[in-house]
PDB file of N, CA and C in Angstrom:
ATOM      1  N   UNK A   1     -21.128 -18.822  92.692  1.00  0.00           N
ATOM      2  CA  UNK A   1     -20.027 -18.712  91.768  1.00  0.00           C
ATOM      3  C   UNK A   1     -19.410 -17.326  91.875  1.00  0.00           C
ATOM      4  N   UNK A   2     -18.187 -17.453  91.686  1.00  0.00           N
ATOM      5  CA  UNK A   2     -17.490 -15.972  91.865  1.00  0.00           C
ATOM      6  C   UNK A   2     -17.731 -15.310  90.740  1.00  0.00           C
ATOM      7  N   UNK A   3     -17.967 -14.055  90.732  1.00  0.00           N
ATOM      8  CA  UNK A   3     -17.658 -13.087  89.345  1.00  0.00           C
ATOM      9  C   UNK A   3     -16.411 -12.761  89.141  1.00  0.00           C
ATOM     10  N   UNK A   4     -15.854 -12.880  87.970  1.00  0.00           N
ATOM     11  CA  UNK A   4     -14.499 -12.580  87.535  1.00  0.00           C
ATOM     12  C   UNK A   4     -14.764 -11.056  86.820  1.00  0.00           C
ATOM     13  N   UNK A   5     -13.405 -10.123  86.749  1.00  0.00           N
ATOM     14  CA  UNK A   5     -13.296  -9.044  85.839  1.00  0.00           C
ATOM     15  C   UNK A   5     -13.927  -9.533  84.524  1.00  0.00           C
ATOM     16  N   UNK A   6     -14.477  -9.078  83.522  1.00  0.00           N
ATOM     17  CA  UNK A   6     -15.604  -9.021  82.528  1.00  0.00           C
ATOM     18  C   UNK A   6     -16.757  -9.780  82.468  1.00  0.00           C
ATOM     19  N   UNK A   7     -16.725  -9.736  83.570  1.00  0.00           N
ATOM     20  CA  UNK A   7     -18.330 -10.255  83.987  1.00  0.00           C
ATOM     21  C   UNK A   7     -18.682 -11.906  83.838  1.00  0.00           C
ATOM     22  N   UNK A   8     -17.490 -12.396  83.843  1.00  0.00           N
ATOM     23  CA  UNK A   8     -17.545 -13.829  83.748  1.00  0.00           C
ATOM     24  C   UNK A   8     -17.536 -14.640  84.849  1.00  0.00           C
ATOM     25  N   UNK A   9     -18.429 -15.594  85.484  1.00  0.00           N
ATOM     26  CA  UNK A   9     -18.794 -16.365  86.499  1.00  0.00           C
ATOM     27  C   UNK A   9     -17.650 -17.581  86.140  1.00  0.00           C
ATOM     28  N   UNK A  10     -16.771 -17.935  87.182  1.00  0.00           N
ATOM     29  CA  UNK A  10     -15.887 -19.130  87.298  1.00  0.00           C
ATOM     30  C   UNK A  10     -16.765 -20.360  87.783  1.00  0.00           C
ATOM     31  N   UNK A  11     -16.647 -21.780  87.108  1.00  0.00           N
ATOM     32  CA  UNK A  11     -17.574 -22.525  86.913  1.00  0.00           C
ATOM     33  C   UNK A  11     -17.330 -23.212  88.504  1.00  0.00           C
ATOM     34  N   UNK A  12     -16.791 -22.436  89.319  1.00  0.00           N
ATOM     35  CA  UNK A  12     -16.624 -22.859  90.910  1.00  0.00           C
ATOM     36  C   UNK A  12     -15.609 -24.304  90.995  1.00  0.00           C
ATOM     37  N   UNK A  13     -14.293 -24.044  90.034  1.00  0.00           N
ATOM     38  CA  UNK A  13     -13.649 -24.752  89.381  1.00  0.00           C
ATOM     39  C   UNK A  13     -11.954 -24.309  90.056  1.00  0.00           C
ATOM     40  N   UNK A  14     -12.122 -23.095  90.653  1.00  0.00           N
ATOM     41  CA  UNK A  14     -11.175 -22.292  91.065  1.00  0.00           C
ATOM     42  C   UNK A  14     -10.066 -21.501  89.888  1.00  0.00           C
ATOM     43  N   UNK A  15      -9.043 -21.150  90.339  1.00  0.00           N
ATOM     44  CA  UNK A  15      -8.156 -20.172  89.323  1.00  0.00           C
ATOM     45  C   UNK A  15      -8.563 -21.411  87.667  1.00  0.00           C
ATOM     46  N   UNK A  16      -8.078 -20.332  86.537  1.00  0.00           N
ATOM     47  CA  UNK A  16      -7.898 -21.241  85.033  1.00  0.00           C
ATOM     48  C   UNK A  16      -6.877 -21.803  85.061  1.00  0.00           C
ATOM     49  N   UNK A  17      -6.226 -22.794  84.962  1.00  0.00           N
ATOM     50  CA  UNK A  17      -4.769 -23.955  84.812  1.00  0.00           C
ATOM     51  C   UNK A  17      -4.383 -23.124  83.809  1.00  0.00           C
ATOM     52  N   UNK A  18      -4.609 -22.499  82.632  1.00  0.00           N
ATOM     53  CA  UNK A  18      -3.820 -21.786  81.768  1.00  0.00           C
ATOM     54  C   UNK A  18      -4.357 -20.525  81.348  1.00  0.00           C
ATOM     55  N   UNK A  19      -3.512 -19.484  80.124  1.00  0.00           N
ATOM     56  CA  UNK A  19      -4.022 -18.564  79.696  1.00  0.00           C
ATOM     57  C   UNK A  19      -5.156 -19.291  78.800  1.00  0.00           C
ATOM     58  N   UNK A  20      -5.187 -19.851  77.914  1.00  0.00           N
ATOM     59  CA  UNK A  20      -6.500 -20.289  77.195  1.00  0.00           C
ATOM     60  C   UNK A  20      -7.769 -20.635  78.471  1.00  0.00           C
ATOM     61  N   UNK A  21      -7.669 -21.076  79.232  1.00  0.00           N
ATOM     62  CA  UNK A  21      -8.599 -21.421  80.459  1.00  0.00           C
ATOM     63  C   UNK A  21      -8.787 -20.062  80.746  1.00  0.00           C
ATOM     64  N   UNK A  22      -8.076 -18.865  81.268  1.00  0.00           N
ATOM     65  CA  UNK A  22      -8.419 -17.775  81.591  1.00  0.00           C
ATOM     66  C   UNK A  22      -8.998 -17.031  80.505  1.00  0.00           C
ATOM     67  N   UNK A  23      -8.966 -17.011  78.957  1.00  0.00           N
ATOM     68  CA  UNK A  23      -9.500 -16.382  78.255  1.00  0.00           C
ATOM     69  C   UNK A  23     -10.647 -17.302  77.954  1.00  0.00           C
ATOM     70  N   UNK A  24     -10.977 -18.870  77.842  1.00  0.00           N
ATOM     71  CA  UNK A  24     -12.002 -19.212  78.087  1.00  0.00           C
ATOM     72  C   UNK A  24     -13.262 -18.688  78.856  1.00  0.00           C
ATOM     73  N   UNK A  25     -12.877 -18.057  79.803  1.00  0.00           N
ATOM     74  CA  UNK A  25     -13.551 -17.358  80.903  1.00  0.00           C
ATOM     75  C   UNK A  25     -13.951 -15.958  80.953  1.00  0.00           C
ATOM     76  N   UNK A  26     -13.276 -15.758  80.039  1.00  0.00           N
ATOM     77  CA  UNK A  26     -12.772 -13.600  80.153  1.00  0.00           C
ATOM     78  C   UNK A  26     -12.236 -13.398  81.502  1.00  0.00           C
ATOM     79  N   UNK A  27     -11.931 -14.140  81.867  1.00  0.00           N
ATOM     80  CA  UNK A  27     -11.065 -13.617  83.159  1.00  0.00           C
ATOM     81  C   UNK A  27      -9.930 -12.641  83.019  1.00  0.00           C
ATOM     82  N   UNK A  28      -9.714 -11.749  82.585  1.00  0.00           N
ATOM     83  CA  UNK A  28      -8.409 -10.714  82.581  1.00  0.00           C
ATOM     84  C   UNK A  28      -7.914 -10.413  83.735  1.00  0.00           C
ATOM     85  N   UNK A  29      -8.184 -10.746  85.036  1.00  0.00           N
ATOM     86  CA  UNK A  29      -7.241 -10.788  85.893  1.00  0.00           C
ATOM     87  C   UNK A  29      -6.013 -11.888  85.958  1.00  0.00           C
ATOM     88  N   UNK A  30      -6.660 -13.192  85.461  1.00  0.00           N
ATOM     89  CA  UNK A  30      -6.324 -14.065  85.482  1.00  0.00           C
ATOM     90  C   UNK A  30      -5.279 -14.167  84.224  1.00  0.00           C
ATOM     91  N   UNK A  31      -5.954 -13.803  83.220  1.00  0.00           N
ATOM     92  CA  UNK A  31      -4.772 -13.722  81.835  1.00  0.00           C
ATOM     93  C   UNK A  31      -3.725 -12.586  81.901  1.00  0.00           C
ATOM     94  N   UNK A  32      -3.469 -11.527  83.207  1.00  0.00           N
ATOM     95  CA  UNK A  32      -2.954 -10.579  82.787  1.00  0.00           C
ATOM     96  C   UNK A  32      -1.294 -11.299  84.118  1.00  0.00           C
ATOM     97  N   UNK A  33      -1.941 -12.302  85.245  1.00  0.00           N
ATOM     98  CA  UNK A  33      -1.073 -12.942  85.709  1.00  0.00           C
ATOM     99  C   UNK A  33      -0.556 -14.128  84.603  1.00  0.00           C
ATOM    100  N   UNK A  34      -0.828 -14.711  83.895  1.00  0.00           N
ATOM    101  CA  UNK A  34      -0.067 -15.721  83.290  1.00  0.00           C
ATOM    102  C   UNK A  34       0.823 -15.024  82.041  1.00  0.00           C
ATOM    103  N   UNK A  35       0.757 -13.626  81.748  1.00  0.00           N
ATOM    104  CA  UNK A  35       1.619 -12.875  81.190  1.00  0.00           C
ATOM    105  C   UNK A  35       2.723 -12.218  81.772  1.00  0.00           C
ATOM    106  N   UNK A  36       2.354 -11.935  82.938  1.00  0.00           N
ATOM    107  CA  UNK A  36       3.141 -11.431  83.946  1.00  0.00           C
ATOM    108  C   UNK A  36       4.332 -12.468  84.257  1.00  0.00           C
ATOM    109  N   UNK A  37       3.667 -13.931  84.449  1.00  0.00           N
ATOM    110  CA  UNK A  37       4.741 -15.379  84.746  1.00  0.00           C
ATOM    111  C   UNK A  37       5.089 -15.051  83.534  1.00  0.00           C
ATOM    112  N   UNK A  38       4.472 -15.574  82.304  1.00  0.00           N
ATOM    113  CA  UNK A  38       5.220 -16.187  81.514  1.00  0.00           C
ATOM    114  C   UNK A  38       4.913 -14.883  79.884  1.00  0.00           C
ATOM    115  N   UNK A  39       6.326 -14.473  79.557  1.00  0.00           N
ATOM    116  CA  UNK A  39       6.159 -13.907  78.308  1.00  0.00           C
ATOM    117  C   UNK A  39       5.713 -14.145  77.370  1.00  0.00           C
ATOM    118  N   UNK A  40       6.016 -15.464  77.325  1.00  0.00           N
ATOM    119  CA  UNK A  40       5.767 -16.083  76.117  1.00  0.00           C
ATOM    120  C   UNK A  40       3.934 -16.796  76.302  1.00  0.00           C
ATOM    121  N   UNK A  41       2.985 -16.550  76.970  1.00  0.00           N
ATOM    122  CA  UNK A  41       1.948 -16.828  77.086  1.00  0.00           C
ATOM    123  C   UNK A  41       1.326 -16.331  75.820  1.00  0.00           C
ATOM    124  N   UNK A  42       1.501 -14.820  75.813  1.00  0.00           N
ATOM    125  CA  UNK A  42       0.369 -14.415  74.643  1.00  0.00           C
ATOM    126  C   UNK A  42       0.256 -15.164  73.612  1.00  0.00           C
ATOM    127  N   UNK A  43       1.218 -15.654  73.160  1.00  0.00           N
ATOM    128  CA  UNK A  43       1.217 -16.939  71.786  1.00  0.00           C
ATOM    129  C   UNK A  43       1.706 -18.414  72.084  1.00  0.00           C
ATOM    130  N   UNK A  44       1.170 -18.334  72.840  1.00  0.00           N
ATOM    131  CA  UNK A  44       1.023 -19.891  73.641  1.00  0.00           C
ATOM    132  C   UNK A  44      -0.029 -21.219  73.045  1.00  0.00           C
ATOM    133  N   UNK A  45       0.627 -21.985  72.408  1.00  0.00           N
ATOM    134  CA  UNK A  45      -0.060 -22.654  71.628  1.00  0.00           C
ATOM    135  C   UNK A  45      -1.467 -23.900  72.507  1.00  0.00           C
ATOM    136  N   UNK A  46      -2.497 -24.511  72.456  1.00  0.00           N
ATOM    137  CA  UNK A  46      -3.092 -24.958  72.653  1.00  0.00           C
ATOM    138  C   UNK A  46      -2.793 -26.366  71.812  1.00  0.00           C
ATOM    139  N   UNK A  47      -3.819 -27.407  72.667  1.00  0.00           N
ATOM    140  CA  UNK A  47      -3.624 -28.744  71.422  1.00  0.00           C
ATOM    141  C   UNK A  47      -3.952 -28.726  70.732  1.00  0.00           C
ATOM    142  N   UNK A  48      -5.020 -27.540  69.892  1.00  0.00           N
ATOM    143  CA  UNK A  48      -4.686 -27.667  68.142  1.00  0.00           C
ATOM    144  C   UNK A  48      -4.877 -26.628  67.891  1.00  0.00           C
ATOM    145  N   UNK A  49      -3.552 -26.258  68.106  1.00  0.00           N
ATOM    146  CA  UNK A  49      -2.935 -25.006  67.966  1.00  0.00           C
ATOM    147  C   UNK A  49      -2.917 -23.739  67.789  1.00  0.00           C
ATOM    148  N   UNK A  50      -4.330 -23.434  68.396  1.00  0.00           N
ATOM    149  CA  UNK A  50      -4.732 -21.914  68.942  1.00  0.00           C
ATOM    150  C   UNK A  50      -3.761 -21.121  69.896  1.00  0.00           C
ATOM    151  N   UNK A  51      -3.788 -19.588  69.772  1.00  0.00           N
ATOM    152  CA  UNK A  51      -3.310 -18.908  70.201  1.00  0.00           C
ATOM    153  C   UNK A  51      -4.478 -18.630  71.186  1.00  0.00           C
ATOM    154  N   UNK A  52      -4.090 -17.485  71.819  1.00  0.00           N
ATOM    155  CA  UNK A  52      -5.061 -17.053  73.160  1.00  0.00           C
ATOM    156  C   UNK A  52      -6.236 -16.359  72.461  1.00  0.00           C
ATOM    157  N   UNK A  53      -5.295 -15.437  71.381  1.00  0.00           N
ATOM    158  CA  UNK A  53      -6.220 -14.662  70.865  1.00  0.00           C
ATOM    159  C   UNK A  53      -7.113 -14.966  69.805  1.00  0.00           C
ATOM    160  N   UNK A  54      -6.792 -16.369  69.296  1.00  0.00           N
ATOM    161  CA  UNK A  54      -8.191 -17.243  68.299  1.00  0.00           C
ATOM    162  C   UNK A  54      -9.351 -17.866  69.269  1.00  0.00           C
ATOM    163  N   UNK A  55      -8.472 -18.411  70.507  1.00  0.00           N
ATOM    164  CA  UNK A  55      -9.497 -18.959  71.756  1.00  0.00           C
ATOM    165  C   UNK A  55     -10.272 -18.176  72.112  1.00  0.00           C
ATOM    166  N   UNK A  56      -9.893 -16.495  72.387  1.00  0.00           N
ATOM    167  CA  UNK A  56     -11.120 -15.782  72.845  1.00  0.00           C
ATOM    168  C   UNK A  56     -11.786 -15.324  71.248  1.00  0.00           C
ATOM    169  N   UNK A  57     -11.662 -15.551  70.120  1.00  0.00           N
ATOM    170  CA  UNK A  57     -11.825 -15.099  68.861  1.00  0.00           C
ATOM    171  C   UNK A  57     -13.247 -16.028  68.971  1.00  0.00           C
ATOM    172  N   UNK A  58     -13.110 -17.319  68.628  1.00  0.00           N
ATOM    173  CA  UNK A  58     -13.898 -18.593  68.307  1.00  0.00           C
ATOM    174  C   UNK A  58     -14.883 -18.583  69.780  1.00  0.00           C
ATOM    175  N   UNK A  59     -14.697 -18.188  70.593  1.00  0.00           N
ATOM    176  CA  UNK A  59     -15.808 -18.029  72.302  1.00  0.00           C
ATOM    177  C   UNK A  59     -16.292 -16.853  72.042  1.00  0.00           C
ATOM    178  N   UNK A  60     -16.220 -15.810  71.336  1.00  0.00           N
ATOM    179  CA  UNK A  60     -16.661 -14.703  71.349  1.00  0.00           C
ATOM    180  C   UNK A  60     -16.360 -13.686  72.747  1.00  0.00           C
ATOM    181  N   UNK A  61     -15.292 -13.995  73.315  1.00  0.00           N
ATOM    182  CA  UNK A  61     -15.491 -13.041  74.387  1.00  0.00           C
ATOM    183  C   UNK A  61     -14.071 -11.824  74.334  1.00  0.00           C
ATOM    184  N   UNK A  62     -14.688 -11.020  73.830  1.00  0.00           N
ATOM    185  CA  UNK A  62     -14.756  -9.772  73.117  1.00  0.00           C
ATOM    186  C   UNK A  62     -13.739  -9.184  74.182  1.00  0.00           C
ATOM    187  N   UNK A  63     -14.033  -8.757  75.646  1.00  0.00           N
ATOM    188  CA  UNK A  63     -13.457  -8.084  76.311  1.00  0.00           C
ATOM    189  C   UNK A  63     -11.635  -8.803  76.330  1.00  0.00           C
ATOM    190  N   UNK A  64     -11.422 -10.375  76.298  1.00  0.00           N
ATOM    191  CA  UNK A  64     -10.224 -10.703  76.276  1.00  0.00           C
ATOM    192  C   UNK A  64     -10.296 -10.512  74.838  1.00  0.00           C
ATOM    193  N   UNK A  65     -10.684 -10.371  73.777  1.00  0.00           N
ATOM    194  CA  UNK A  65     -10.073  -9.971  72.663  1.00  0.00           C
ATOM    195  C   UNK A  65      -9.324  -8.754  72.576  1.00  0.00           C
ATOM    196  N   UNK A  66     -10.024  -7.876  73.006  1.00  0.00           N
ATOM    197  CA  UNK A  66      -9.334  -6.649  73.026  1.00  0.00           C
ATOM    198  C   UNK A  66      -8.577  -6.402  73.939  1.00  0.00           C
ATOM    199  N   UNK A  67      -8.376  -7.015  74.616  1.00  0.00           N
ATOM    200  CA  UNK A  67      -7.176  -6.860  75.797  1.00  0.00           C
ATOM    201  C   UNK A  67      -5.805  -7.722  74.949  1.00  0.00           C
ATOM    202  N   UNK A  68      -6.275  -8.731  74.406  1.00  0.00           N
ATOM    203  CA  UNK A  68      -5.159  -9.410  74.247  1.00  0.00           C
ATOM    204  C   UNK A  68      -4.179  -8.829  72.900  1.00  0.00           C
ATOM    205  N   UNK A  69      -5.198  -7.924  71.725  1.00  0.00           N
ATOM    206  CA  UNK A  69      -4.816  -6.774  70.671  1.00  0.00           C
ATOM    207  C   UNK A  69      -3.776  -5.927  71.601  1.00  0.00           C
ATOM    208  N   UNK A  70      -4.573  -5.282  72.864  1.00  0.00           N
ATOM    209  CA  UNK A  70      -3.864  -4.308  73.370  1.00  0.00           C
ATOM    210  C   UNK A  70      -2.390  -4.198  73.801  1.00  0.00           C
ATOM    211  N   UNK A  71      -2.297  -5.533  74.182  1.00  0.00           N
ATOM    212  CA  UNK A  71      -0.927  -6.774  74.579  1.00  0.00           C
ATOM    213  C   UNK A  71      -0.263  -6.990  73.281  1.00  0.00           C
ATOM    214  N   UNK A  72      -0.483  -6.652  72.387  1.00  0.00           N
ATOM    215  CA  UNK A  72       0.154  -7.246  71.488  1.00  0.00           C
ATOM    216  C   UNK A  72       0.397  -8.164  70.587  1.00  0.00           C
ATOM    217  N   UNK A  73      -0.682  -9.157  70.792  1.00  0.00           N
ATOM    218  CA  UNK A  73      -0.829 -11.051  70.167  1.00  0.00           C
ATOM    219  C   UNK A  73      -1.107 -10.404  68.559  1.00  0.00           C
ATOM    220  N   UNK A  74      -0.702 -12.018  68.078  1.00  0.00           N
ATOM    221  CA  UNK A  74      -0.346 -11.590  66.781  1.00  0.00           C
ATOM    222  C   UNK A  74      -1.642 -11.715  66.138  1.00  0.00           C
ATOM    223  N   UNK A  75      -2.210 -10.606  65.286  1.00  0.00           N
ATOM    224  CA  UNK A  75      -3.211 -10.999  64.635  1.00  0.00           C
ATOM    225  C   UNK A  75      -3.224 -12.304  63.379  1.00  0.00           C
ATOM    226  N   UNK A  76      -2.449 -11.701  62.567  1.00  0.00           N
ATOM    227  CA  UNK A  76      -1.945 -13.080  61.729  1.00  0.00           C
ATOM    228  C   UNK A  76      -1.207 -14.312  61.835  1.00  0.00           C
ATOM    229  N   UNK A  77      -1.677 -14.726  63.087  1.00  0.00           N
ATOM    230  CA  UNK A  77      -1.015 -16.297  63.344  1.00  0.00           C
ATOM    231  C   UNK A  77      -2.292 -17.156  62.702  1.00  0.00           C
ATOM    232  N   UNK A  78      -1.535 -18.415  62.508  1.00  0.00           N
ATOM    233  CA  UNK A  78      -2.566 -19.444  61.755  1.00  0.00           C
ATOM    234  C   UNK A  78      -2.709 -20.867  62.602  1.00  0.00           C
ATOM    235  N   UNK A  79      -3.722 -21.650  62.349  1.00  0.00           N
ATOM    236  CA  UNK A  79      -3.870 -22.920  63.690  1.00  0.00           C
ATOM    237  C   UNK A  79      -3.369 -23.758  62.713  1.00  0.00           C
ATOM    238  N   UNK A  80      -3.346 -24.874  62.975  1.00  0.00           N
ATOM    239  CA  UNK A  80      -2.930 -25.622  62.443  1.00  0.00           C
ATOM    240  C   UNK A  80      -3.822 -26.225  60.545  1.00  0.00           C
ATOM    241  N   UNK A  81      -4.999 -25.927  60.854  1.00  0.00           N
ATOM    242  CA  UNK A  81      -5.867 -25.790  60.176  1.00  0.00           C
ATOM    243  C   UNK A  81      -5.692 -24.878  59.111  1.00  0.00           C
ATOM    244  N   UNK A  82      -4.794 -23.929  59.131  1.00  0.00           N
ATOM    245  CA  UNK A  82      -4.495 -22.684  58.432  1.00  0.00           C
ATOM    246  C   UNK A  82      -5.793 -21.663  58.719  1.00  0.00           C
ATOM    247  N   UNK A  83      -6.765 -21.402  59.896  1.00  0.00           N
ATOM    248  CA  UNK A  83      -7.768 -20.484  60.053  1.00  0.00           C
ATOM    249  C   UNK A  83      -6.800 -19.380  60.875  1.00  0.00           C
ATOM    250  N   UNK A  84      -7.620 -18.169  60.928  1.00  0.00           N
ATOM    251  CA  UNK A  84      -6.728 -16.724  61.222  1.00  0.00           C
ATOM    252  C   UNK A  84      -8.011 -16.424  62.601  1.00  0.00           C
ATOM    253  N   UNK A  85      -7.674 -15.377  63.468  1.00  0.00           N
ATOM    254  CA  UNK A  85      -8.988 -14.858  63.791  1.00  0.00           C
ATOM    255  C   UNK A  85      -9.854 -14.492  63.523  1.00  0.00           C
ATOM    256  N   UNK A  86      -9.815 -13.782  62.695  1.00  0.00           N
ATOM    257  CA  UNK A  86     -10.934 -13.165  61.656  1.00  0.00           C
ATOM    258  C   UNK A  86     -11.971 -14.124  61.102  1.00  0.00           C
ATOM    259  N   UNK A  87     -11.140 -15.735  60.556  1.00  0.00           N
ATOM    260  CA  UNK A  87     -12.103 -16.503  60.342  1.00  0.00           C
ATOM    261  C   UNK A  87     -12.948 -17.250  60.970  1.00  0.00           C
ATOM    262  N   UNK A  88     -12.229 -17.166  62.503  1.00  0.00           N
ATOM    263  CA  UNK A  88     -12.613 -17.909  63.582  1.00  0.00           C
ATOM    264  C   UNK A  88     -14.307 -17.358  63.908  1.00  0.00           C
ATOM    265  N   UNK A  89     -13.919 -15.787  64.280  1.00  0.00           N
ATOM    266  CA  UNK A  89     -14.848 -14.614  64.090  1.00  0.00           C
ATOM    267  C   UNK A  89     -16.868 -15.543  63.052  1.00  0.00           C
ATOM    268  N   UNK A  90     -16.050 -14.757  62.461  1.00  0.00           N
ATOM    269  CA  UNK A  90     -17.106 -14.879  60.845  1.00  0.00           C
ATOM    270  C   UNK A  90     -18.011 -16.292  61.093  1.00  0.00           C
ATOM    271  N   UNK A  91     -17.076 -17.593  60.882  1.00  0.00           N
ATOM    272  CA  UNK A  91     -17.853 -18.384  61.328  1.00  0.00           C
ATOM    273  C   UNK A  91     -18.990 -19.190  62.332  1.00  0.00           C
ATOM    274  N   UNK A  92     -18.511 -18.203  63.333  1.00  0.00           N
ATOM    275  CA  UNK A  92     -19.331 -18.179  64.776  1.00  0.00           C
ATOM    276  C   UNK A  92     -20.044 -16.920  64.337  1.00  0.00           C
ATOM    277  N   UNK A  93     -19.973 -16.368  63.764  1.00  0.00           N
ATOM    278  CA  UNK A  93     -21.240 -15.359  63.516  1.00  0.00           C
ATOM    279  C   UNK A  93     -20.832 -14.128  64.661  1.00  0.00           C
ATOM    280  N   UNK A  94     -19.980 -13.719  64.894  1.00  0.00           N
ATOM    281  CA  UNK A  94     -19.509 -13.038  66.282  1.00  0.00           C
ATOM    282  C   UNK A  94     -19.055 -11.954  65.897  1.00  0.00           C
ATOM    283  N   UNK A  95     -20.022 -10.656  65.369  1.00  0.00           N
ATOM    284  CA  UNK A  95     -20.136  -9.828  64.743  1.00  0.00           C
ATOM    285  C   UNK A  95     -19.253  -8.912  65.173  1.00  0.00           C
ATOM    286  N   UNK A  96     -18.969  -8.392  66.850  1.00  0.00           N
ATOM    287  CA  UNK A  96     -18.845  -7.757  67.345  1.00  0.00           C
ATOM    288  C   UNK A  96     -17.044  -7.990  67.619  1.00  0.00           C
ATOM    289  N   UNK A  97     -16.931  -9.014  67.763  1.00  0.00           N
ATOM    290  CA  UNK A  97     -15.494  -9.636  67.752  1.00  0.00           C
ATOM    291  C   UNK A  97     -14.298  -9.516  66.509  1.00  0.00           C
ATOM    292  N   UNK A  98     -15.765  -9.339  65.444  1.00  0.00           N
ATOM    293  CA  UNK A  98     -15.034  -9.227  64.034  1.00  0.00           C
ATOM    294  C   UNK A  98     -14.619  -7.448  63.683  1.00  0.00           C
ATOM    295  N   UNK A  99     -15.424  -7.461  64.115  1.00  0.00           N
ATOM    296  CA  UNK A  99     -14.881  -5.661  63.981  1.00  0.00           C
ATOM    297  C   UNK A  99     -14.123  -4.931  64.940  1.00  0.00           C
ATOM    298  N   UNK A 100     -13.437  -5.429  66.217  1.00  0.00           N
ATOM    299  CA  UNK A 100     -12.929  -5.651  67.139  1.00  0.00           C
ATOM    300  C   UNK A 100     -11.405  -5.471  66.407  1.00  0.00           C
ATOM    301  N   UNK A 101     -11.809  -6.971  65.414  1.00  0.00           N
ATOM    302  CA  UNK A 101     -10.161  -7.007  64.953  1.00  0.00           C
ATOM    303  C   UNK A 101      -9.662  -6.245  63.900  1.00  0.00           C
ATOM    304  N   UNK A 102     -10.660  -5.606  63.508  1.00  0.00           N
ATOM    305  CA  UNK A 102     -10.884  -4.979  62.054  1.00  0.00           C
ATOM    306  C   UNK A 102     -10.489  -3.235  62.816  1.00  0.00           C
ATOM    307  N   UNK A 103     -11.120  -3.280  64.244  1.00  0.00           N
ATOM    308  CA  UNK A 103     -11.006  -2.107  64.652  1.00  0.00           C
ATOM    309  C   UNK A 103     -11.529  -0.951  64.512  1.00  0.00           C
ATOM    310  N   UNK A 104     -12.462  -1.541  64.259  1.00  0.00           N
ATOM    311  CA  UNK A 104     -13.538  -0.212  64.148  1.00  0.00           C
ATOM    312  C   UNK A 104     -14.716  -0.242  65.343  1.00  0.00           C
ATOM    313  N   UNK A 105     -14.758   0.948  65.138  1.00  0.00           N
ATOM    314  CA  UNK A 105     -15.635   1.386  66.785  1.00  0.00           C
ATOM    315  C   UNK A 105     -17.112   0.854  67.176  1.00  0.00           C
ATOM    316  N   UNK A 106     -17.531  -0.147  67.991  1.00  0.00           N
ATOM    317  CA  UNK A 106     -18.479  -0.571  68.185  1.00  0.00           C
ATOM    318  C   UNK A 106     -19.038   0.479  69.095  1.00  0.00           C
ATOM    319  N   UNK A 107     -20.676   0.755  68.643  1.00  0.00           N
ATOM    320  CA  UNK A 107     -21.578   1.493  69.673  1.00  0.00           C
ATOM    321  C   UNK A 107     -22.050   1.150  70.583  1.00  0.00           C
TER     322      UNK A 107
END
């Protein structure tokens, strides 16, 4: 299996079909080309209606979280469900993700 940028193994599946597939993965090479195509990626809705940045919120993978803050995605978007990231966070128990968004400095 290949290693992707944040240390994420591609399931030998080849490139992600989308940005949610690439942040599925932590692939940030991969999510930083489907921003590059398409502007409108960072808030690119999913089929129930996640943003990129609740998808890597709810997977816990931290490194596309903070890349995707750094980019700009909206923290206060809501799914269809009315959940935020933060709650996505909390409920997965994803301690590190939650303070991520909160922004405070992990050791």
């Amino acid at each position: 299996m290949a290693k992707k940028k944040g240390g994420k193994k591609s399931g030998g599946g080849g490139a992600p079909k989308s940005m949610h597939g690439a942040v599925s993965l932590g692939d940030l090479e991969a999510m930083a080309g489907y921003l590059d195509a398409e502007a409108g990626s960072l808030e690119e809705r999913n089929k129930d209606g996640w943003t990129p940045l609740m998808t890597a919120a709810f997977r816990g993978e931290l490194e596309a979280l903070e890349w995707l803050i750094g980019k700009g995605a909206a923290l206060d978007a809501v799914c269809v469900c009315v959940c935020v990231c933060m709650c996505m966070c909390a409920c997965m128990c994803i301690c590190v993700c939650v303070c991520a968004l909160l922004g405070l400095i992990i050791c």
